[in-house]
N, C-alpha and C. Protein backbone atom coordinates (compact mmCIF):
# COMPACT_ATOMS: atom_id res chain seq x y z
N UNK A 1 8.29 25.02 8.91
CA UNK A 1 7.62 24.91 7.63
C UNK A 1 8.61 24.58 6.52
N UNK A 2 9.62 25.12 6.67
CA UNK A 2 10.74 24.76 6.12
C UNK A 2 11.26 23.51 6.09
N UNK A 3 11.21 22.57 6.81
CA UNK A 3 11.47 21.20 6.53
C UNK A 3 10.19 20.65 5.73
N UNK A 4 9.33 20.86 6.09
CA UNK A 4 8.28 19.78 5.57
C UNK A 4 8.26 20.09 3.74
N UNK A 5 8.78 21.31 3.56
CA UNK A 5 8.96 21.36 1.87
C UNK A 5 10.04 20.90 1.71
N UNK A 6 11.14 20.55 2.29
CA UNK A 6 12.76 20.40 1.87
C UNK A 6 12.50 18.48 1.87
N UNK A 7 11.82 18.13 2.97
CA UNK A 7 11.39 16.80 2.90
C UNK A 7 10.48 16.43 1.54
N UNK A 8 9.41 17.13 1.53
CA UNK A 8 8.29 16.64 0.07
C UNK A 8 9.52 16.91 -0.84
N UNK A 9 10.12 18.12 -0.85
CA UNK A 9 10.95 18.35 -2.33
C UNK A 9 12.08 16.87 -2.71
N UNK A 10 12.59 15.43 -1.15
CA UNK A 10 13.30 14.92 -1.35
C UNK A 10 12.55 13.92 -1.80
N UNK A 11 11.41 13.63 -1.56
CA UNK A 11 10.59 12.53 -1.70
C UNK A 11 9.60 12.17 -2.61
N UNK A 12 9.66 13.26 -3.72
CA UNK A 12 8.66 13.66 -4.64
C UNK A 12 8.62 12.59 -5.54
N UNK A 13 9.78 12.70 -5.95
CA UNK A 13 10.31 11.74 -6.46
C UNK A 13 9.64 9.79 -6.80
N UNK A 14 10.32 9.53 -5.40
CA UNK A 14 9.23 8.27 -4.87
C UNK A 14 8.12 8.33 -5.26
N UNK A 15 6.83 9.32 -4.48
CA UNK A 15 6.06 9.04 -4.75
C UNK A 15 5.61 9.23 -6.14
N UNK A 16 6.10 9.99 -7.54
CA UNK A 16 5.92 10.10 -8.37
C UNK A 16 6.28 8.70 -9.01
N UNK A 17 6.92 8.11 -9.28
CA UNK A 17 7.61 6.56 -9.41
C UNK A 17 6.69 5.52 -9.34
N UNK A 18 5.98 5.69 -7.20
CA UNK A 18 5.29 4.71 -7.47
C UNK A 18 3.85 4.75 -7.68
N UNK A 19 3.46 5.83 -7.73
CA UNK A 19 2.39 6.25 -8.17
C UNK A 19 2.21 5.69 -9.85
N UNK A 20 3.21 6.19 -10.79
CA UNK A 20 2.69 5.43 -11.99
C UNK A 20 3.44 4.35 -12.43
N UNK A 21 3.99 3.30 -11.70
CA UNK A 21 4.22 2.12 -11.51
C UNK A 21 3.10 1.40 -11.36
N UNK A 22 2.48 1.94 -10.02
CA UNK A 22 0.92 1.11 -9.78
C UNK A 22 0.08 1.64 -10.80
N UNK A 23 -0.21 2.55 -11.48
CA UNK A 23 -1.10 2.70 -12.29
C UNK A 23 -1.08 1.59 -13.99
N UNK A 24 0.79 1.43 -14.23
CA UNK A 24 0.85 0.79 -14.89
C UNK A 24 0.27 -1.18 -14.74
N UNK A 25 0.68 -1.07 -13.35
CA UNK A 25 -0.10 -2.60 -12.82
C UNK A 25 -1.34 -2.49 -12.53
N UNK A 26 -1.95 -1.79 -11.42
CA UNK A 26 -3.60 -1.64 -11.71
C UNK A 26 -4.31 -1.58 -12.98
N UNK A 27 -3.54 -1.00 -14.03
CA UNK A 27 -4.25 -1.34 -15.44
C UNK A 27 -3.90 -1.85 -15.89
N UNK A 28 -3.21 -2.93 -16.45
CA UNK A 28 -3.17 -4.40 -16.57
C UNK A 28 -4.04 -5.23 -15.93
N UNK A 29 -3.58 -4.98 -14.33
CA UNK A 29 -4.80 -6.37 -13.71
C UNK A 29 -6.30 -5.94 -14.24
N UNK A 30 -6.38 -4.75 -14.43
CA UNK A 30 -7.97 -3.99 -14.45
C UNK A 30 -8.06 -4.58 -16.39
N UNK A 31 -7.54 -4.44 -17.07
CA UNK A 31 -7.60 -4.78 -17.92
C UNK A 31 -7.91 -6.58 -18.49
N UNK A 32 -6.96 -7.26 -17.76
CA UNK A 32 -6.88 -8.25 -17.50
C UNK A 32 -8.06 -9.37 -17.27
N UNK A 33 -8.18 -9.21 -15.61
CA UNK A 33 -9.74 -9.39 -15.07
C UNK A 33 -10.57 -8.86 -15.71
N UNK A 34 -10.43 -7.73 -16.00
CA UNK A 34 -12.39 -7.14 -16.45
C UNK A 34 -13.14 -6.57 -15.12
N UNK A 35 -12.55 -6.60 -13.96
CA UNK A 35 -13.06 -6.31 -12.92
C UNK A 35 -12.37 -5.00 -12.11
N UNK A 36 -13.36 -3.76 -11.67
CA UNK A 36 -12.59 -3.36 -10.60
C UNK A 36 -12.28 -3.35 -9.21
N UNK A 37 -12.33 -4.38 -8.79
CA UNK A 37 -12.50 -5.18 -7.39
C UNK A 37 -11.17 -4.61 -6.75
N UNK A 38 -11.25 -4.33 -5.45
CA UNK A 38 -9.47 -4.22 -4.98
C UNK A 38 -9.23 -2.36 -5.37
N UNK A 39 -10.06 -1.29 -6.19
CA UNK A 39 -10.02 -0.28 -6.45
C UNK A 39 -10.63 0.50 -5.70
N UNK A 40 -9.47 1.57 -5.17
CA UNK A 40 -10.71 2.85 -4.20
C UNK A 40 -11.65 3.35 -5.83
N UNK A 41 -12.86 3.27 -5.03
CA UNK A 41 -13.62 3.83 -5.98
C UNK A 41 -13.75 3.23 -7.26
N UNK A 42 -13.36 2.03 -7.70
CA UNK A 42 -13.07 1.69 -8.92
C UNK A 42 -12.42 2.06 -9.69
N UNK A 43 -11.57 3.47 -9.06
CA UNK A 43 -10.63 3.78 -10.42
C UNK A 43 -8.96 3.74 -10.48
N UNK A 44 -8.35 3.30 -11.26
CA UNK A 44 -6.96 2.87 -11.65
C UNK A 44 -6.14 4.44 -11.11
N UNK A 45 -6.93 5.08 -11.31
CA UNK A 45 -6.03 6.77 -11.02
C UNK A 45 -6.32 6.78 -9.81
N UNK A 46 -7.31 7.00 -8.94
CA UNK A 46 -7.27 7.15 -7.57
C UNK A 46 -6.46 5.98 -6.53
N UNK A 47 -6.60 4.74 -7.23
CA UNK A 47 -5.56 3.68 -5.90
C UNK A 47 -4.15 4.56 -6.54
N UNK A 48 -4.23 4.84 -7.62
CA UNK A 48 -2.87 4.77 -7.70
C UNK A 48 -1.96 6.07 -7.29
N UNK A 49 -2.51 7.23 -7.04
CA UNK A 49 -2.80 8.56 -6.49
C UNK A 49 -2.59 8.01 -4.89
N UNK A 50 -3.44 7.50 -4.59
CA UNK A 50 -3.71 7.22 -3.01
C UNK A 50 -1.90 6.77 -2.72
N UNK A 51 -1.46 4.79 -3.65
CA UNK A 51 -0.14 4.74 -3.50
C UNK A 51 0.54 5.45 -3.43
N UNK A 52 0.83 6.62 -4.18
CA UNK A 52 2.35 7.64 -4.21
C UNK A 52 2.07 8.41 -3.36
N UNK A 53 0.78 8.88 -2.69
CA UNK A 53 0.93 9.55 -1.68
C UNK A 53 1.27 8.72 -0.12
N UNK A 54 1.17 8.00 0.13
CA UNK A 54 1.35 6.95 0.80
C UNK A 54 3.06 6.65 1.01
N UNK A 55 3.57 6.55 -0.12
CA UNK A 55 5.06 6.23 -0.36
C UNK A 55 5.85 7.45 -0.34
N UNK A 56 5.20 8.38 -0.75
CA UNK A 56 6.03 9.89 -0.44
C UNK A 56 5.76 10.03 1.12
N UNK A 57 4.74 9.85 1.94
CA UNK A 57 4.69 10.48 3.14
C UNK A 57 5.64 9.45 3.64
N UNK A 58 5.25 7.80 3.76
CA UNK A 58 6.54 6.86 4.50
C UNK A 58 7.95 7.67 4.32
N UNK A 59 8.64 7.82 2.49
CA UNK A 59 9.75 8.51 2.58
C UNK A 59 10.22 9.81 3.34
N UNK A 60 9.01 10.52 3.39
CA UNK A 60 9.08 11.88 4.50
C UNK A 60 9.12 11.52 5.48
N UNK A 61 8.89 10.14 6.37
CA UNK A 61 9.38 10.20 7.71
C UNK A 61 10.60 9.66 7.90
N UNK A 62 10.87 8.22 6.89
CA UNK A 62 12.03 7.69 7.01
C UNK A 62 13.05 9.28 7.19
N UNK A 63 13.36 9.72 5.71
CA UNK A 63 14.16 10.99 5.52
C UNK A 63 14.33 11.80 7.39
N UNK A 64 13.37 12.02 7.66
CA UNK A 64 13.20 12.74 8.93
C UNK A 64 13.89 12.19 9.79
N UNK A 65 13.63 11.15 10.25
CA UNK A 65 13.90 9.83 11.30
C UNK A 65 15.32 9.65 11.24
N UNK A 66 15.70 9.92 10.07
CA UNK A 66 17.34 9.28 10.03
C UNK A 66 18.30 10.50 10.07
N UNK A 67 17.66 11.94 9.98
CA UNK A 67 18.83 12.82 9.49
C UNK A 67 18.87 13.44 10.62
């Protein structure tokens, strides 16, 4: 149990990053278009929620995999 927090605690990071990275581009394009096409659910917070969790878990295995 102890790794899997020492891993999230290394990777938090990431996914915090790209989590509102994409939120900053999903709302632009969403802004942009006028459309929410390409959106879980239509909303700019949930794809972009979904991304950083996505990119934190990849970094939790890379991290794992290599050490």
């Amino acid at each position: 149990m102890e790794t899997i927090h020492a891993l999230m605690q290394q990777s938090a990071g990431v996914g915090a990053g790209i989590a509102l990275g994409s939120a900053v581009g999903f709302g632009l394009r969403r802004k942009r278009s006028g459309s929410s096409e390409g959106l879980i659910g239509g909303s700019v917070f949930v794809t972009s929620a979904v991304c950083g969790i996505v990119a934190m878990g990849v970094m939790m295995l890379i991290t794992y995999v290599s050490a």
